[in-house]
N, C-alpha and C. Protein backbone atom coordinates (compact mmCIF):
# COMPACT_ATOMS: atom_id res chain seq x y z
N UNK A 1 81.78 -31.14 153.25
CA UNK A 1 80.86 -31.40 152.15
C UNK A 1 79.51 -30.75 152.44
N UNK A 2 78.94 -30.33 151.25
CA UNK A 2 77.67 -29.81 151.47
C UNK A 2 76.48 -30.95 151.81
N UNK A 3 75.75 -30.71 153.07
CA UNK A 3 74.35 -31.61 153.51
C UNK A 3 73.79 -31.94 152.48
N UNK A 4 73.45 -33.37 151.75
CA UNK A 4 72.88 -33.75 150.46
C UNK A 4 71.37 -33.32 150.48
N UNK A 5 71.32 -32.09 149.37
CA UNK A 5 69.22 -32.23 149.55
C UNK A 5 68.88 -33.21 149.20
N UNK A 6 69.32 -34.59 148.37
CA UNK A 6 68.38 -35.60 148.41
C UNK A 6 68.00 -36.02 149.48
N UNK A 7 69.20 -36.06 150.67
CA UNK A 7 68.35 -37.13 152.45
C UNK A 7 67.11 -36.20 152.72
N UNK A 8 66.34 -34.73 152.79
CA UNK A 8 64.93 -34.67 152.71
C UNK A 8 63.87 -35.24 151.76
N UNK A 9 64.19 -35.47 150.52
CA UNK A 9 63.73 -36.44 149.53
C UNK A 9 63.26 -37.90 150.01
N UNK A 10 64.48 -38.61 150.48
CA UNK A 10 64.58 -40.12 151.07
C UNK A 10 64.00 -39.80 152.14
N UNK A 11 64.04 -38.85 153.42
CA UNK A 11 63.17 -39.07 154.14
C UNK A 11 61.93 -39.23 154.14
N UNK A 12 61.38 -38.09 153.19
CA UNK A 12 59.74 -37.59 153.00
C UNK A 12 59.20 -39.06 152.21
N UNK A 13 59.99 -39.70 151.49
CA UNK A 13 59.78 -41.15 150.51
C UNK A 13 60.34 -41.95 151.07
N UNK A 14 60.52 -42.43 152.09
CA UNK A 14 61.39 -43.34 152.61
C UNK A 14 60.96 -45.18 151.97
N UNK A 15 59.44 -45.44 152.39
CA UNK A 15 58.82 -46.47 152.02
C UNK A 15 59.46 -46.63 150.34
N UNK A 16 58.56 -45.81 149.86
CA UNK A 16 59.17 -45.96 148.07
C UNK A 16 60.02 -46.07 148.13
N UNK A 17 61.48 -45.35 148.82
CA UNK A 17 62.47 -45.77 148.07
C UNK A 17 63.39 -46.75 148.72
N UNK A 18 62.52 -47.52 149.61
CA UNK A 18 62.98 -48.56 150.23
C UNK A 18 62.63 -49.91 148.89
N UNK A 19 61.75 -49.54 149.09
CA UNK A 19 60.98 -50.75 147.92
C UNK A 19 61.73 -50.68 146.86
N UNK A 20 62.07 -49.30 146.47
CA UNK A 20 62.82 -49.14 144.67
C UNK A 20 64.09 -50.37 145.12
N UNK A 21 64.92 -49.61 146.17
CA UNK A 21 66.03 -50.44 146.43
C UNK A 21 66.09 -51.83 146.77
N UNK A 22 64.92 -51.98 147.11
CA UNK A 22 65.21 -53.82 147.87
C UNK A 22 64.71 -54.38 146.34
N UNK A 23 64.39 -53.56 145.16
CA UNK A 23 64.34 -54.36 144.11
C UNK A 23 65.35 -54.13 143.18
N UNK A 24 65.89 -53.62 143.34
CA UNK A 24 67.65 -53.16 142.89
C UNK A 24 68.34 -54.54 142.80
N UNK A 25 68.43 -54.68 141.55
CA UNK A 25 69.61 -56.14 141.40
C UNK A 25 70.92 -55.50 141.59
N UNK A 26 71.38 -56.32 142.35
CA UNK A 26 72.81 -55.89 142.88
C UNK A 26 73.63 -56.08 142.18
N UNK A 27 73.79 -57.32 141.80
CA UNK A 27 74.78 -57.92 140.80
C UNK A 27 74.74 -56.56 139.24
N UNK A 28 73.93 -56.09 139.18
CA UNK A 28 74.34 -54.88 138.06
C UNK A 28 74.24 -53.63 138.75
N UNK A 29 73.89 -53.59 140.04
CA UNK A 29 74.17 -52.17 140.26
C UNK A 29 75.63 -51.20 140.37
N UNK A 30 75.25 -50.22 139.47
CA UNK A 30 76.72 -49.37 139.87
C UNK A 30 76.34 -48.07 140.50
N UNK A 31 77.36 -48.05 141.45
CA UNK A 31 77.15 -46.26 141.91
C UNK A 31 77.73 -45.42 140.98
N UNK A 32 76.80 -44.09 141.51
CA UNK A 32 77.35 -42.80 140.82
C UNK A 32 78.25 -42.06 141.28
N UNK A 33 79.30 -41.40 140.56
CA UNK A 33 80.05 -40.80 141.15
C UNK A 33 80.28 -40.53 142.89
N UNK A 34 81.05 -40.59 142.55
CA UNK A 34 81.46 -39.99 144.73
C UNK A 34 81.73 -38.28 144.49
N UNK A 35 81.22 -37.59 145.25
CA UNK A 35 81.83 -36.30 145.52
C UNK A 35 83.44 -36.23 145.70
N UNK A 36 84.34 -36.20 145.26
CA UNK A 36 85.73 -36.22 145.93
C UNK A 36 86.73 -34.89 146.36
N UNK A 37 87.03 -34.15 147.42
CA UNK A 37 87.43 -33.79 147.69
C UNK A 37 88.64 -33.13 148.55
N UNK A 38 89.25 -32.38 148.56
CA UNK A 38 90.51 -32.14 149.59
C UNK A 38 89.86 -31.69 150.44
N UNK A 39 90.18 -32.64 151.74
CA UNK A 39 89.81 -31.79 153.02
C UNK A 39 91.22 -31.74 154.04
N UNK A 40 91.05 -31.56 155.03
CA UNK A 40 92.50 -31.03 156.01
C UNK A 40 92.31 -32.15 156.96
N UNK A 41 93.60 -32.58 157.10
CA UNK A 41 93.95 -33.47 157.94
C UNK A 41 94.70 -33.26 159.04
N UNK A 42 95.60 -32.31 158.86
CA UNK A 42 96.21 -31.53 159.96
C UNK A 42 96.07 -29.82 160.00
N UNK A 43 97.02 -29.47 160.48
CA UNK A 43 97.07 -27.90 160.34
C UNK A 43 97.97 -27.80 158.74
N UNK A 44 98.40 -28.67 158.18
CA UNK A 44 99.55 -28.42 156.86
C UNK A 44 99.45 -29.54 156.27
N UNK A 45 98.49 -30.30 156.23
CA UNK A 45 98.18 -31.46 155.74
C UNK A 45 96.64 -32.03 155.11
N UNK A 46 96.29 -31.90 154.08
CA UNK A 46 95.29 -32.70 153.23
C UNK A 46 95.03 -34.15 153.37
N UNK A 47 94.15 -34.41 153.09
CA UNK A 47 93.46 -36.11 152.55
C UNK A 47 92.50 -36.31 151.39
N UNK A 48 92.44 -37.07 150.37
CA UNK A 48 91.08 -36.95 150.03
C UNK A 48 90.20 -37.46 150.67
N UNK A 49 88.67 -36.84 150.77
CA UNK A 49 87.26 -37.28 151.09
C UNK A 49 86.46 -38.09 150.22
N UNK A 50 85.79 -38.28 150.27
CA UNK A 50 84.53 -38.97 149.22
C UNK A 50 83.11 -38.97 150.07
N UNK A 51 82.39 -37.74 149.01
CA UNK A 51 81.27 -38.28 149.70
C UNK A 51 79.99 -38.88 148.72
N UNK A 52 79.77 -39.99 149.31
CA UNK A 52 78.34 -40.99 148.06
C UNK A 52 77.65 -40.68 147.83
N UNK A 53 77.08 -40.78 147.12
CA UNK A 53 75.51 -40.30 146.83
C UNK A 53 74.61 -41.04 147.59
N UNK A 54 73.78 -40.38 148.17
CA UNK A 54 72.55 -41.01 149.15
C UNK A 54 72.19 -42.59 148.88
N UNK A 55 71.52 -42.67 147.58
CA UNK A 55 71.40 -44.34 147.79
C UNK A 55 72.18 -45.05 147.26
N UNK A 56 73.64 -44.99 146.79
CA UNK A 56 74.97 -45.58 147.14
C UNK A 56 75.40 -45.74 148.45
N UNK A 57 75.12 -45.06 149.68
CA UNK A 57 75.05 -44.89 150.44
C UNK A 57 74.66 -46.10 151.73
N UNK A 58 73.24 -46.05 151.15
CA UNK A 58 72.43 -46.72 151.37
C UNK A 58 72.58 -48.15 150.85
N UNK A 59 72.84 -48.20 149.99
CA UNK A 59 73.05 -49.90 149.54
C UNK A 59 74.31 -50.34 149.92
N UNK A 60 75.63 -49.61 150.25
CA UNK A 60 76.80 -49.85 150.75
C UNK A 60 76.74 -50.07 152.14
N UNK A 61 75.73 -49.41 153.32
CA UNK A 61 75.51 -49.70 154.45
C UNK A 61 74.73 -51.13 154.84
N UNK A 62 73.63 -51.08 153.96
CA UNK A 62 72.70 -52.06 154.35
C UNK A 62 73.26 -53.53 153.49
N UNK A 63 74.22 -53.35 152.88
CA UNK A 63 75.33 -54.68 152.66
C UNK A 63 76.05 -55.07 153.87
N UNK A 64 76.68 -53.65 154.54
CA UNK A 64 77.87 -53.97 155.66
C UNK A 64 77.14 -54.29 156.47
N UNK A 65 75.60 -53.49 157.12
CA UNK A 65 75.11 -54.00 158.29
C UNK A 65 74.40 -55.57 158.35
N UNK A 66 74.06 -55.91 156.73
CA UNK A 66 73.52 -57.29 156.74
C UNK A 66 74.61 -58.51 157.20
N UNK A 67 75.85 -58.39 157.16
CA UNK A 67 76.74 -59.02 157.22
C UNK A 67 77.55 -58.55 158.23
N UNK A 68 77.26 -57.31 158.98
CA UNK A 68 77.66 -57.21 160.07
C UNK A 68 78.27 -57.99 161.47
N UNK A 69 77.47 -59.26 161.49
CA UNK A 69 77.72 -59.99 162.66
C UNK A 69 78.58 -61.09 162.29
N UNK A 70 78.40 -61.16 161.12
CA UNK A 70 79.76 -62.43 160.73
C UNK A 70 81.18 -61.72 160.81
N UNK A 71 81.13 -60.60 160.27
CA UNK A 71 82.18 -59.81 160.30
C UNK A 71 82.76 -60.08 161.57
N UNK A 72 82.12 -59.00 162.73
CA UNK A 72 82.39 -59.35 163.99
C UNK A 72 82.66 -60.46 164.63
N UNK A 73 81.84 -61.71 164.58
CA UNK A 73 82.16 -62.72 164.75
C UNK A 73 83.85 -63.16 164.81
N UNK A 74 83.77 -62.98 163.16
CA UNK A 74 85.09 -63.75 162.47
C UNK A 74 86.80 -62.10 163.07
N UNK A 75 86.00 -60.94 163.34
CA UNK A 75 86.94 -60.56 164.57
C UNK A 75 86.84 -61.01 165.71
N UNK A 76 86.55 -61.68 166.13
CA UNK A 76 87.11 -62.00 167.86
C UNK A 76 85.65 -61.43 168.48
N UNK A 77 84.79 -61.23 167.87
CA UNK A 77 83.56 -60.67 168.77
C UNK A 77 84.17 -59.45 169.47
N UNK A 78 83.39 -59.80 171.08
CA UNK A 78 83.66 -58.48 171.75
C UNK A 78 84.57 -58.29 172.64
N UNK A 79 85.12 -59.50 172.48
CA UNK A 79 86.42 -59.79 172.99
C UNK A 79 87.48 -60.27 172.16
N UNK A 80 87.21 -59.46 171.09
CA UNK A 80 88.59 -59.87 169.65
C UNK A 80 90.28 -59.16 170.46
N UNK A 81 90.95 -59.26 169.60
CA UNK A 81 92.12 -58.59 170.01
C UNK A 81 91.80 -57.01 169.59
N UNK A 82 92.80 -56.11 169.98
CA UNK A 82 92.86 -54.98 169.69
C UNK A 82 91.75 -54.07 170.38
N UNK A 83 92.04 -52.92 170.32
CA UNK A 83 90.67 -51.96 170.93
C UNK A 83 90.04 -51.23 169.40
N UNK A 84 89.43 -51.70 169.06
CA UNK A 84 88.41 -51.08 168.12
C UNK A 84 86.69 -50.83 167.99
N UNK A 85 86.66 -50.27 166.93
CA UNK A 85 85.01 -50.26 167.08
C UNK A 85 84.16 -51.29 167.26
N UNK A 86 83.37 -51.94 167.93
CA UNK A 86 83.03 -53.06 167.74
C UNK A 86 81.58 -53.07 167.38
N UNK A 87 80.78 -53.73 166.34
CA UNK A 87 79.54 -53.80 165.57
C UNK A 87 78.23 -53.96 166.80
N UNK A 88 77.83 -53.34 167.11
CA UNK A 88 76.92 -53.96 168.04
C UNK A 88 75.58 -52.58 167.69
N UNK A 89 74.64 -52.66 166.81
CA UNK A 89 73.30 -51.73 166.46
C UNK A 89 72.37 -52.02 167.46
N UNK A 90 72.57 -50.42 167.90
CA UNK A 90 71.20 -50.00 168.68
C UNK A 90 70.44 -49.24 168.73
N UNK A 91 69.83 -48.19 169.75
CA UNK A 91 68.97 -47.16 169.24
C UNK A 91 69.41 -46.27 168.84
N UNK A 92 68.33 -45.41 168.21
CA UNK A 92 68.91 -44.35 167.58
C UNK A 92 69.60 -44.91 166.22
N UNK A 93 69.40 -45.84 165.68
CA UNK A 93 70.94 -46.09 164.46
C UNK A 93 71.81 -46.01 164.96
N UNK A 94 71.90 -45.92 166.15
CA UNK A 94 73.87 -46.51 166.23
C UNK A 94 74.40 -47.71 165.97
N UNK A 95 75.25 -47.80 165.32
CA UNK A 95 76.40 -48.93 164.57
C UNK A 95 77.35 -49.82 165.75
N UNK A 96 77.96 -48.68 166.95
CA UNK A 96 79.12 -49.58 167.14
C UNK A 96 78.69 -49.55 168.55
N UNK A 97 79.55 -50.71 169.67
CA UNK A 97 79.22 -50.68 170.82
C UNK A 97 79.52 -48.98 171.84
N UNK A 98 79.27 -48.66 172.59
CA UNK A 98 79.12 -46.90 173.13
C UNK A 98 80.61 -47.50 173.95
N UNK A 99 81.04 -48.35 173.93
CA UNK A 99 82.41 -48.53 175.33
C UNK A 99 83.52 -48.35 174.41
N UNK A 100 83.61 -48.60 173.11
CA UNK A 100 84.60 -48.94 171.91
C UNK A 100 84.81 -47.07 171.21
N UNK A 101 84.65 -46.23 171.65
CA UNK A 101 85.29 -45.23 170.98
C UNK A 101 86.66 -44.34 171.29
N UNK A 102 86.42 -43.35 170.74
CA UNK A 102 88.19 -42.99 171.05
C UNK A 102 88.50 -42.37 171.86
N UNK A 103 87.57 -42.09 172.78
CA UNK A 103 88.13 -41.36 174.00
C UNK A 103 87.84 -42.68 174.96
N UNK A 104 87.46 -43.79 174.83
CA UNK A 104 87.66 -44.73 175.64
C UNK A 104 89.17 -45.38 175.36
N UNK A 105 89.47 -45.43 174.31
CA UNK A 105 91.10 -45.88 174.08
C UNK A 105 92.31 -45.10 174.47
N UNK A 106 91.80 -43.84 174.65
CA UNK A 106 92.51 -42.58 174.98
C UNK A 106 92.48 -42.61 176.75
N UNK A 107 91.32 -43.37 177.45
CA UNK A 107 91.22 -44.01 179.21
C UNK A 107 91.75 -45.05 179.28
N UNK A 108 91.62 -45.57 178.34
CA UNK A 108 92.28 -47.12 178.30
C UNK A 108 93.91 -46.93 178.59
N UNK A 109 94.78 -46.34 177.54
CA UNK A 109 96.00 -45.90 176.99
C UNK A 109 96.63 -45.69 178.61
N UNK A 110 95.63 -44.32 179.14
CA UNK A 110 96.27 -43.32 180.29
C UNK A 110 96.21 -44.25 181.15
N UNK A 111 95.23 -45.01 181.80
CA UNK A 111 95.67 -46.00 182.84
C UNK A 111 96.56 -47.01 182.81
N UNK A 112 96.87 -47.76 181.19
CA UNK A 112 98.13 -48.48 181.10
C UNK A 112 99.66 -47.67 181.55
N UNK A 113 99.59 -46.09 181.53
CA UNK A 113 100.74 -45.66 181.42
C UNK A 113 100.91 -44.99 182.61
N UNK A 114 99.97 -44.55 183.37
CA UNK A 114 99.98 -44.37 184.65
C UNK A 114 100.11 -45.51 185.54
N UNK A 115 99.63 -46.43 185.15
CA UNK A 115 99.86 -47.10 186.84
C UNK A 115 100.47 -48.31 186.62
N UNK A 116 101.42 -48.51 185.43
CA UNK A 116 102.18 -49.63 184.94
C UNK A 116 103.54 -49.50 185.46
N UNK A 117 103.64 -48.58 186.18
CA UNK A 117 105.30 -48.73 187.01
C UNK A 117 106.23 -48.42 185.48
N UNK A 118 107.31 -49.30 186.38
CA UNK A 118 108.32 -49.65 185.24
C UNK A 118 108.36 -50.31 184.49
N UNK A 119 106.91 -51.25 183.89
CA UNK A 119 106.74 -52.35 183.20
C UNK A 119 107.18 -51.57 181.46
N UNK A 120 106.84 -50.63 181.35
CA UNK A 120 107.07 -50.06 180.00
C UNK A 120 108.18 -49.47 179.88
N UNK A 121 109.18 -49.61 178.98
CA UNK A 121 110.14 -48.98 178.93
C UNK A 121 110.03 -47.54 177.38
N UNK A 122 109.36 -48.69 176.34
CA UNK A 122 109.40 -47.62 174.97
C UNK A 122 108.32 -47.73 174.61
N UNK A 123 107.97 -46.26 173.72
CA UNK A 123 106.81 -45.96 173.16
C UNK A 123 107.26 -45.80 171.73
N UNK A 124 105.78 -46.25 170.96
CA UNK A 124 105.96 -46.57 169.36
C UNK A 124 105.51 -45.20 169.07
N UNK A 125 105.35 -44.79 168.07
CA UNK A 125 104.79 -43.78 167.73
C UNK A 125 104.88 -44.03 165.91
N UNK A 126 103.35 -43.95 165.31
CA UNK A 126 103.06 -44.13 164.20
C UNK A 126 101.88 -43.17 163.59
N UNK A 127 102.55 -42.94 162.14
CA UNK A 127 101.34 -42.32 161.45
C UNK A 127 100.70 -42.62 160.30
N UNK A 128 99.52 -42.52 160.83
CA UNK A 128 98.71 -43.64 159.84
C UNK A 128 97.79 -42.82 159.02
N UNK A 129 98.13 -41.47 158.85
CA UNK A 129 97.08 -41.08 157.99
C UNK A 129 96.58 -40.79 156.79
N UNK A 130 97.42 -41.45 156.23
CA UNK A 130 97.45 -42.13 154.54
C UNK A 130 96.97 -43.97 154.70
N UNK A 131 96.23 -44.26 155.98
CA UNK A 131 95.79 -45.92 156.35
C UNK A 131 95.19 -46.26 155.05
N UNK A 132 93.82 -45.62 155.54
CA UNK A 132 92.76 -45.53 154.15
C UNK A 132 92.69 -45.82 152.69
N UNK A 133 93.49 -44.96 152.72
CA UNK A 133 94.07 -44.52 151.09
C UNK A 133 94.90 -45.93 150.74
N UNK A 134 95.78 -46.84 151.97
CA UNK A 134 96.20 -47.99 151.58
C UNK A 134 96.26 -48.82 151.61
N UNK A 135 94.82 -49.75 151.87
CA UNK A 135 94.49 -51.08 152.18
C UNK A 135 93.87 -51.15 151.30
N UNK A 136 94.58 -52.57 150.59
CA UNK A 136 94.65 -53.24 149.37
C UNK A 136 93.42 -53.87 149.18
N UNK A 137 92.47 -53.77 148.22
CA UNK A 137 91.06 -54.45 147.99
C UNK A 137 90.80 -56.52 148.32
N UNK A 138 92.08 -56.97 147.49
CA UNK A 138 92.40 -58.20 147.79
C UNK A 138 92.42 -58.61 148.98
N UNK A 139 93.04 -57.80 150.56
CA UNK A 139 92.91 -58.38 151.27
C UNK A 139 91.47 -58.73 152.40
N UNK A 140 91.17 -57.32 151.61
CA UNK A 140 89.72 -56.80 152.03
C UNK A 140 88.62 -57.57 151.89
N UNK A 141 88.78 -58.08 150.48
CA UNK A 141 87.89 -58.98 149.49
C UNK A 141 88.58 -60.48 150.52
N UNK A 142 89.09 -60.78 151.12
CA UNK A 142 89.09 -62.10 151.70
C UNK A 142 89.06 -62.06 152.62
N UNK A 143 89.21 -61.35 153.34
CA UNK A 143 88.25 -60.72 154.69
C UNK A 143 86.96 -61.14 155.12
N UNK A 144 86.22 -60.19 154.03
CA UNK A 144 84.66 -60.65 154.00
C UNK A 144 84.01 -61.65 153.41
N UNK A 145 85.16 -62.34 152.74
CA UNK A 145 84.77 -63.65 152.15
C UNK A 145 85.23 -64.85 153.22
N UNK A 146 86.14 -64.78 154.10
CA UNK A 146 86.33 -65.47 155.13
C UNK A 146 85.32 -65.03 156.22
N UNK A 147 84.83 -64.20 156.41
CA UNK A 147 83.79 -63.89 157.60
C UNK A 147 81.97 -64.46 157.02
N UNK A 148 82.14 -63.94 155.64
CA UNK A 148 80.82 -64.02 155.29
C UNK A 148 80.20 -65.19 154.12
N UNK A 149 81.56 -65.19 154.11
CA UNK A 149 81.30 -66.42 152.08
C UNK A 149 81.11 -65.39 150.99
N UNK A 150 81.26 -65.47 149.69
CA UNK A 150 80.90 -65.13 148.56
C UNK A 150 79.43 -64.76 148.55
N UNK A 151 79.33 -64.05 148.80
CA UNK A 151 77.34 -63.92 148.88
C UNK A 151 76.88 -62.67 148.38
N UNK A 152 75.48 -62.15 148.07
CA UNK A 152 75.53 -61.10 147.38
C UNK A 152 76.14 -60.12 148.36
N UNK A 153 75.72 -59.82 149.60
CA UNK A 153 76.59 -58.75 150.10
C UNK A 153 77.96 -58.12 150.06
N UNK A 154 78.90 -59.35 150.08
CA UNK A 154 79.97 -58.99 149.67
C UNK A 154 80.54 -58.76 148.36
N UNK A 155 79.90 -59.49 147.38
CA UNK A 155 79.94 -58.98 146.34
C UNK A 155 79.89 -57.43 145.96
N UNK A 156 78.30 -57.04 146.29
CA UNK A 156 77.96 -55.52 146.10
C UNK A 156 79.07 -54.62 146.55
N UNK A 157 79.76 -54.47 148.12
CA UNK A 157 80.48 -53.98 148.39
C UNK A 157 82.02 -53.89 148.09
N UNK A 158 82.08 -55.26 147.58
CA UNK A 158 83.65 -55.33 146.18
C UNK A 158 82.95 -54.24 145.43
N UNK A 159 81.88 -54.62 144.61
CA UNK A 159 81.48 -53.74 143.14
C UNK A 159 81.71 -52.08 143.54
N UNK A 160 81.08 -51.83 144.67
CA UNK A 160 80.60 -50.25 144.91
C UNK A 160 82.27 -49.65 145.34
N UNK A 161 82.96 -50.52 146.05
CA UNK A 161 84.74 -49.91 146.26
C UNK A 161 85.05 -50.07 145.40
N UNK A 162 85.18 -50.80 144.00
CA UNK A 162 86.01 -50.73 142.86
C UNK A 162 85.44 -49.49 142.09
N UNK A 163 83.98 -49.29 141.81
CA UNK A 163 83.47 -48.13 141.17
C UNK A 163 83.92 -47.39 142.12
N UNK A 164 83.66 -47.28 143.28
CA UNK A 164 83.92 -45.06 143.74
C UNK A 164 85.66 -45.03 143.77
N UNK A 165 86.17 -46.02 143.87
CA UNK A 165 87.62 -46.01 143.37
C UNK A 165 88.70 -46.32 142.34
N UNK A 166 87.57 -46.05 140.91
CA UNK A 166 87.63 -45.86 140.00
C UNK A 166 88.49 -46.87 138.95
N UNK A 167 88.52 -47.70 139.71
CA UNK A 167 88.88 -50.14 139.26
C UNK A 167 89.94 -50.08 139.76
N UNK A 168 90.62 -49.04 140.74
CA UNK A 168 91.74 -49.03 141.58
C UNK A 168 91.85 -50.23 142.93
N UNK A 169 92.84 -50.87 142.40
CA UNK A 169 92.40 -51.75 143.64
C UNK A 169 93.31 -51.14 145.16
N UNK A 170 93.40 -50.63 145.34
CA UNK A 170 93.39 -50.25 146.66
C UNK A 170 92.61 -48.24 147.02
N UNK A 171 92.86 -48.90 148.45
CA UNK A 171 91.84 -47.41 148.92
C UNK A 171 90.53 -47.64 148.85
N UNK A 172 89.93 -47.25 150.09
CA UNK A 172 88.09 -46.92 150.55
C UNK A 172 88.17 -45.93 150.54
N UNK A 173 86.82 -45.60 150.42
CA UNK A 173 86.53 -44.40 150.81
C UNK A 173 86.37 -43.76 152.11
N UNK A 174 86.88 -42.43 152.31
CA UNK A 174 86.99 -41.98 153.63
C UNK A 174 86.01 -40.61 153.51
């Protein structure tokens, strides 16, 4: 996707258009279009993309990050099951904890399979790269209503996935 010239805009105005937005009623806000595009997923393989418009963007983040810690919470914290990203904001704007990425699951993986003897006999092998495209809004929507309650945040972020996915109930944007 092409670098949005509005983020020099929002930067150079950041204050203003902080203020425009924190007076943004949510409950009627709709986003604008998503950019949508084919991009490559493999060497012979497509996905669609979506990219938001800057302060769709922006109001879709600062929903997830306000509600961020219930989320987490209601996963298992930082000791939930599974190896995933886990919510933890720090400098710089970073979002997720620095131990939780994919070349740590990829150290993780190699030492289970190296030094597990004979404990393993079979390997799964799955492809998930149509995931995205198929997680159902409903379960999504009780997700964050079990982590967070009905509140405006979760609300907004039902509203803004049903608009950029056009009242489709399944599929986020990727």
């Amino acid at each position: 996707f092409p670098y949005p010239f509005e983020f020099e805009f929002l930067r150079e105005r950041k204050e203003e258009i902080a203020d425009a937005l924190a007076a943004e009623n949510t409950a009627t806000f709709r986003p604008l279009s998503s950019l949508d595009s084919l991009v490559p997923k493999s060497r012979h393989g497509f996905r669609v993309a979506h990219q938001l418009y800057p302060t769709d963007a922006i109001m879709l983040l600062a929903a997830t990050v306000s509600i961020g810690p219930q989320i987490e919470a209601a996963r298992g914290g930082a000791h939930g099951p599974g190896f995933s990203y886990k919510f933890q904001p720090g400098d710089n704007f970073g979002m997720f904890a620095p131990s939780c990425r994919f070349g740590n699951w990829l150290s993780d993986q190699y030492g289970h399979a190296a030094f597990s003897g004979d404990q393993y006999t079979h390997v799964v092998e799955a492809d998930i790269a149509d995931f995205y495209q198929r997680i159902y809004h409903h379960r999504l929507e009780n997700g964050l209503w079990d982590a967070a309650g009905d509140i405006t945040e979760t609300r907004l972020i039902r509203s803004i996935l049903r608009d950029i996915r056009a009242r489709q109930s399944i599929g986020i944007p990727v």
